[in-house]
N, C-alpha and C. Protein backbone atom coordinates (compact mmCIF):
# COMPACT_ATOMS: atom_id res chain seq x y z
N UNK A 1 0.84 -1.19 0.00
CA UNK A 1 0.00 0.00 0.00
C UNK A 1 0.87 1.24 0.00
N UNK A 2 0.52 2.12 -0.47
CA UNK A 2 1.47 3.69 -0.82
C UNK A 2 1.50 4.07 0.81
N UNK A 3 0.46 4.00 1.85
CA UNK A 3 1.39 4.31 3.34
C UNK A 3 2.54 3.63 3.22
N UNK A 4 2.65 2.62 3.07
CA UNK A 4 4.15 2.14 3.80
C UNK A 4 5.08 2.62 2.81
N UNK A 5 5.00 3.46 1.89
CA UNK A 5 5.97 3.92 1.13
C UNK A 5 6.76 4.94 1.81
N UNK A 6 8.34 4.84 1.52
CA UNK A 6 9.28 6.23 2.29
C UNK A 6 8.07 7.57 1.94
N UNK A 7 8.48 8.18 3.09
CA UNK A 7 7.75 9.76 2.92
C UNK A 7 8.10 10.49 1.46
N UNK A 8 9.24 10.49 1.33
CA UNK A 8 9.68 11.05 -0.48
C UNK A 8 9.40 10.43 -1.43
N UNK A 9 8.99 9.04 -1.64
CA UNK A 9 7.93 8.54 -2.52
C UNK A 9 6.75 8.50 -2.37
N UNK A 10 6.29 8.79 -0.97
CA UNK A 10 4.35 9.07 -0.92
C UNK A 10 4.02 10.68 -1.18
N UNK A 11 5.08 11.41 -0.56
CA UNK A 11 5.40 12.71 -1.24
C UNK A 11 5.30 13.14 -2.95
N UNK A 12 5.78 12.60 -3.33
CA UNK A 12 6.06 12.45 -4.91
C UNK A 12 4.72 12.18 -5.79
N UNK A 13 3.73 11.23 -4.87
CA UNK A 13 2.67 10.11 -5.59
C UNK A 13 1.26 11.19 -5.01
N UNK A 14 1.90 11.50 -4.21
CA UNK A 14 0.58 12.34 -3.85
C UNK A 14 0.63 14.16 -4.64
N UNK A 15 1.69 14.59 -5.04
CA UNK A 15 1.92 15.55 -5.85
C UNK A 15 1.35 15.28 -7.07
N UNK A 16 1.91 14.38 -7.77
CA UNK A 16 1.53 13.80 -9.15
C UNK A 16 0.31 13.47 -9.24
N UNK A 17 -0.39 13.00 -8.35
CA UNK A 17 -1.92 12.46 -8.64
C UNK A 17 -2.73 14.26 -8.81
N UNK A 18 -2.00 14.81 -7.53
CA UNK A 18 -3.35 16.21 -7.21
C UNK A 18 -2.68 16.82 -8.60
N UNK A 19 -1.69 17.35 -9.06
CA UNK A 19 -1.38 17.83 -10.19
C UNK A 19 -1.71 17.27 -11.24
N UNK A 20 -2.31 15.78 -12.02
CA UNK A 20 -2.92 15.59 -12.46
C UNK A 20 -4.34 16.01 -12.92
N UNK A 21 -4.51 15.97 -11.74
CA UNK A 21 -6.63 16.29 -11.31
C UNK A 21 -6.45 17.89 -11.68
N UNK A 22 -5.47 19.18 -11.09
CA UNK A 22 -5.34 20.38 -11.00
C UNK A 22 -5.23 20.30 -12.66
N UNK A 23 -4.27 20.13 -13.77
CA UNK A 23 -4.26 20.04 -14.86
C UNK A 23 -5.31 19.46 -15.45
N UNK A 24 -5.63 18.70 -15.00
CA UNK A 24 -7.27 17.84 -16.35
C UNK A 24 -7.91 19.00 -16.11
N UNK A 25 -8.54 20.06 -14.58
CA UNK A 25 -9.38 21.23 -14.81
C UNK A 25 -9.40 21.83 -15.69
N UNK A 26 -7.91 22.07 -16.45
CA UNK A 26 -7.93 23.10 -17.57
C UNK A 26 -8.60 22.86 -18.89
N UNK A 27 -8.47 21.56 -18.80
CA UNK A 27 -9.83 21.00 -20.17
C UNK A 27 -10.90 20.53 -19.71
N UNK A 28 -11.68 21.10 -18.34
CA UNK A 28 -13.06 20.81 -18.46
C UNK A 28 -13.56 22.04 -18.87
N UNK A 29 -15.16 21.82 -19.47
CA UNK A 29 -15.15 22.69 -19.53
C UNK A 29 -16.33 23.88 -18.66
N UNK A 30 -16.76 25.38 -18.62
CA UNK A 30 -16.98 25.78 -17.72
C UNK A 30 -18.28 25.24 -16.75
N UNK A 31 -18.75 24.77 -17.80
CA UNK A 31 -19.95 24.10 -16.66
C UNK A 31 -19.84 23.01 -16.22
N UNK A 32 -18.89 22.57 -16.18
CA UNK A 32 -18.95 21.50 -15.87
C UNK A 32 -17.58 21.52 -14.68
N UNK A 33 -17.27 22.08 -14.74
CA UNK A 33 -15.75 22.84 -13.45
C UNK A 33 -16.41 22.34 -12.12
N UNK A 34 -18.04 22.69 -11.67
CA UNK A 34 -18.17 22.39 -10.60
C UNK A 34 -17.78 20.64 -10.03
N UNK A 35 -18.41 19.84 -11.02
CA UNK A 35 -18.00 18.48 -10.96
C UNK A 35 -16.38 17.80 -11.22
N UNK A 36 -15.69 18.85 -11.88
CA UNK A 36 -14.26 19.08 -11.90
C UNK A 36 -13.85 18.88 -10.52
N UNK A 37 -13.69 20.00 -9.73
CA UNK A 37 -13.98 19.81 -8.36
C UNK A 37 -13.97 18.83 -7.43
N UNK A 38 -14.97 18.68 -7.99
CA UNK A 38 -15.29 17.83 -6.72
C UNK A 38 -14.62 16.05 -6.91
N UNK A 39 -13.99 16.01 -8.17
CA UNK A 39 -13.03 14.90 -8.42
C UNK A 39 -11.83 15.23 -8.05
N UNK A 40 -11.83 16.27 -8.05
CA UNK A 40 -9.89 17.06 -7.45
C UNK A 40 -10.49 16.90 -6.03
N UNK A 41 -11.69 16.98 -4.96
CA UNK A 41 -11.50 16.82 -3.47
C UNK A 41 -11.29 15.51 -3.33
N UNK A 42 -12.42 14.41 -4.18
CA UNK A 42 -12.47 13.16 -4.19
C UNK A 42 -10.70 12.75 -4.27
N UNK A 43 -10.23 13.46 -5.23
CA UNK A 43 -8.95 12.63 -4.73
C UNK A 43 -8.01 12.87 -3.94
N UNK A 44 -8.04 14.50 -3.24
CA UNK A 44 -7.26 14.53 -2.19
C UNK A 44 -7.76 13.74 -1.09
N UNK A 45 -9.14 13.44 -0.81
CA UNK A 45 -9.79 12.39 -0.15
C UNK A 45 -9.14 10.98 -0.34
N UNK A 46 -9.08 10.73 -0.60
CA UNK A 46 -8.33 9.26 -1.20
C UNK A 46 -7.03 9.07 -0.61
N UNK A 47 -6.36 10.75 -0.61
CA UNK A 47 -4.99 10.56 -0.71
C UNK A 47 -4.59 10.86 0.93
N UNK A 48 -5.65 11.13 1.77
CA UNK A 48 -5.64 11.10 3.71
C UNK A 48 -5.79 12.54 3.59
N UNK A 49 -6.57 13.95 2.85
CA UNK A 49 -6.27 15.00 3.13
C UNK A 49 -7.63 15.20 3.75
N UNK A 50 -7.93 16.17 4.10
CA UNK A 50 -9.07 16.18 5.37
C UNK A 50 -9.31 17.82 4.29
N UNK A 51 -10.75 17.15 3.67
CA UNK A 51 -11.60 18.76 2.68
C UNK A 51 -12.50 19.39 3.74
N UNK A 52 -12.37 20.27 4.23
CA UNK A 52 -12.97 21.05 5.39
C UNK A 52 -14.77 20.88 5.02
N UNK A 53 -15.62 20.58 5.83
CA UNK A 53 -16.93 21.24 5.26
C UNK A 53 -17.65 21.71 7.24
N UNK A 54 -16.61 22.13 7.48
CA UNK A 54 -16.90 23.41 8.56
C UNK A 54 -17.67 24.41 8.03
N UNK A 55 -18.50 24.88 8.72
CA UNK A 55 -18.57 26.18 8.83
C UNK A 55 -17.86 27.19 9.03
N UNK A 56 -18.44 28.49 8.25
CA UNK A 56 -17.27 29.31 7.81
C UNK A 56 -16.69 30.48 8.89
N UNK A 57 -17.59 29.85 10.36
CA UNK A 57 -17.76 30.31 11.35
C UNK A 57 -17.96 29.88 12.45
N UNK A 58 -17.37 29.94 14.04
CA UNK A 58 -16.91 28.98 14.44
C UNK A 58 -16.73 29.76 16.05
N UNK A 59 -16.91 28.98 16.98
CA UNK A 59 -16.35 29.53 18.50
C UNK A 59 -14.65 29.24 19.32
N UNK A 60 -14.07 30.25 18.91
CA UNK A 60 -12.45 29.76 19.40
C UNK A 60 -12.65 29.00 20.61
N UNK A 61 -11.90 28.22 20.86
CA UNK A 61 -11.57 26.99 22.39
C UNK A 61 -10.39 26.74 22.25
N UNK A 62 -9.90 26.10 23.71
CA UNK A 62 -8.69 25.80 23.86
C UNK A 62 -7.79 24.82 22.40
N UNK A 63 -8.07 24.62 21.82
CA UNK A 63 -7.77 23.61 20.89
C UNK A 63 -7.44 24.37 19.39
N UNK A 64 -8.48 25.02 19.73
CA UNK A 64 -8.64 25.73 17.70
C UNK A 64 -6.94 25.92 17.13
N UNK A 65 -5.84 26.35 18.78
CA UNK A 65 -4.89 27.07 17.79
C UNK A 65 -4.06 25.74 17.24
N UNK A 66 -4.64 24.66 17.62
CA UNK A 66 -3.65 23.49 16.59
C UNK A 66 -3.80 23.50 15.36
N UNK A 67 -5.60 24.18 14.97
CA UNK A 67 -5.45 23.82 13.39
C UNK A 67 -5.33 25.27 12.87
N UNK A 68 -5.61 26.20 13.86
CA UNK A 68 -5.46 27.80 12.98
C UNK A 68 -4.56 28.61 13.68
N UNK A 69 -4.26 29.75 12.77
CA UNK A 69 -3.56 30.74 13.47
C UNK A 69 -4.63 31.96 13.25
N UNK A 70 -4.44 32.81 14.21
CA UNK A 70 -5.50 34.14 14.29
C UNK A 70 -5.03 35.29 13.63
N UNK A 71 -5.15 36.36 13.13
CA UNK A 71 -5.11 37.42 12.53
C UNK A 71 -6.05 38.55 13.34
N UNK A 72 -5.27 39.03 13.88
CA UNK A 72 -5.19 40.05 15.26
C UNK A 72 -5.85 39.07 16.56
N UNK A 73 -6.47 39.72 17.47
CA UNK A 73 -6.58 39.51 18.98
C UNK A 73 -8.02 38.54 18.89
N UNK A 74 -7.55 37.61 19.78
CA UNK A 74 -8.53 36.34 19.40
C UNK A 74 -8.79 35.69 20.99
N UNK A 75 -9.57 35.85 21.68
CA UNK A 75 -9.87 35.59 23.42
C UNK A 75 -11.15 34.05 23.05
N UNK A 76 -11.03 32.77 23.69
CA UNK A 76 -11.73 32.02 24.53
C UNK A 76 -13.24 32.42 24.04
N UNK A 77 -13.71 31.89 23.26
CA UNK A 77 -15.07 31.70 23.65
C UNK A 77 -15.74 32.99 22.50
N UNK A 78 -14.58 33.68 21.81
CA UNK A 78 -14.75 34.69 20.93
C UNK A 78 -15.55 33.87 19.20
N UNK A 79 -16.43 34.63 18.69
CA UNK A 79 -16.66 34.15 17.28
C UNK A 79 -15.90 34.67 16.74
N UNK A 80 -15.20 33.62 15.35
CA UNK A 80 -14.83 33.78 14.27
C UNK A 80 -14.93 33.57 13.30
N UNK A 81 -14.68 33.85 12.15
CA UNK A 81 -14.62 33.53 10.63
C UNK A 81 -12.88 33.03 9.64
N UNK A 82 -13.45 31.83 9.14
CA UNK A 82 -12.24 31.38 8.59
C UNK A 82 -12.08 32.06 7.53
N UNK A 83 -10.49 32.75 8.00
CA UNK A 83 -10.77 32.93 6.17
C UNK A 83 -9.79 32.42 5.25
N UNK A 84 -8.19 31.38 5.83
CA UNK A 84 -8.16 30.45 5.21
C UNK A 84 -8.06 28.64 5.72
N UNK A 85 -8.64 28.10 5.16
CA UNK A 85 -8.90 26.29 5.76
C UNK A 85 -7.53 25.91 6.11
N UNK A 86 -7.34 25.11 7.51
CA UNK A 86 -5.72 24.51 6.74
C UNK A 86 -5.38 23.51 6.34
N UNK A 87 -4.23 22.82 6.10
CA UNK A 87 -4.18 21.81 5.10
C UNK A 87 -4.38 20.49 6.11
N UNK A 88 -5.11 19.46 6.35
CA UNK A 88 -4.76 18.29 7.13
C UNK A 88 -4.32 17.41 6.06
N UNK A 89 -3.32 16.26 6.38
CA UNK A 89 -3.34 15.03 6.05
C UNK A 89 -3.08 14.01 6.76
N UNK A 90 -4.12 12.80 6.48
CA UNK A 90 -3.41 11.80 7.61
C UNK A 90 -3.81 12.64 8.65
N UNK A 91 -4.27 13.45 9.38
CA UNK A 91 -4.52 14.08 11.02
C UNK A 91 -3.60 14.99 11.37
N UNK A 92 -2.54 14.96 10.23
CA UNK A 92 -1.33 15.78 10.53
C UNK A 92 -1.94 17.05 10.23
N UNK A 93 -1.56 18.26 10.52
CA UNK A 93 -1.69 19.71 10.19
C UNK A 93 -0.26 20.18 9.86
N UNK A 94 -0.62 20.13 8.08
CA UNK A 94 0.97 20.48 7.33
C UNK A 94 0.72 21.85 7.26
N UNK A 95 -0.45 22.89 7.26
CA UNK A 95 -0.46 23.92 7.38
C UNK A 95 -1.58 25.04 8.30
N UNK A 96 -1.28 25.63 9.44
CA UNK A 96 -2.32 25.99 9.94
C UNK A 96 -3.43 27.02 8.89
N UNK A 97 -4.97 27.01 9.18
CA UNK A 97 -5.18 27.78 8.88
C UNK A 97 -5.21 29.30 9.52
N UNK A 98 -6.06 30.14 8.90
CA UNK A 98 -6.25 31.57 9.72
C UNK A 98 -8.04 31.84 9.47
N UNK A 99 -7.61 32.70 11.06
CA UNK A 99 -8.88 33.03 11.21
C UNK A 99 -9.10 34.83 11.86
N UNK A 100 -10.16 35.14 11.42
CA UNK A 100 -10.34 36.26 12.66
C UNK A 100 -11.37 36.82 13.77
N UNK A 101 -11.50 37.34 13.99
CA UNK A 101 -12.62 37.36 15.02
C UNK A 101 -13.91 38.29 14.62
N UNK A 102 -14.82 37.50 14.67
CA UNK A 102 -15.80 38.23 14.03
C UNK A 102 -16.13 39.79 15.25
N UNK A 103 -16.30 41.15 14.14
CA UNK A 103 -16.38 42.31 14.99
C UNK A 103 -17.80 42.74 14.88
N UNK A 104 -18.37 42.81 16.43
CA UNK A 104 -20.00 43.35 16.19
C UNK A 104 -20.38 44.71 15.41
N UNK A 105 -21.78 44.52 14.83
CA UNK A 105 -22.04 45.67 14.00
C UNK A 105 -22.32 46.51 15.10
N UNK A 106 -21.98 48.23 14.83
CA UNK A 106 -22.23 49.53 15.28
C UNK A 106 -23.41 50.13 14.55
């Protein structure tokens, strides 16, 4: 199975597949992009990546800062808005996302 492959060959196999899927987009065509898509998540799915379908809004807790980083002042129990996902694979977090704190209307 491609887990038990060295990290620089599952590295390699998992580049080549999503760059595949990222390149075939360029010959679908526009109406049909949405279903494009969703074969480029299907296969980062495949490949252990974790496709967010969070909400785009969210209550900070002790935990949040493993998968995000904040963009200014961010307190316990504060609402926020993502505004970018981060990357999981495998459970790993290869990149945090960001978030900020939602500011009440005046």
């Amino acid at each position: 199975s491609a887990k038990n492959e060295p990290p620089q060959t599952r590295d390699k196999e998992i580049l080549s597949r999503i760059s595949r899927k990222i390149i075939e987009l360029t010959h679908v065509p526009y109406q049909n992009l949405g279903a494009g898509v969703e074969e480029l998540f299907q296969e980062m799915k495949n490949l252990g990546f974790e496709i967010p379908e969070n909400p785009e809004q969210f209550v900070w807790s002790n935990d949040s800062h493993t998968r995000y980083k904040t963009f200014g002042h961010v307190e316990l129990g504060d609402e926020v808005v993502v505004e970018n996902e981060p990357v999981i694979v495998n459970g790993s977090v290869l990149q945090k996302g960001l978030v900020r704190k939602v500011r009440g209307r005046s």
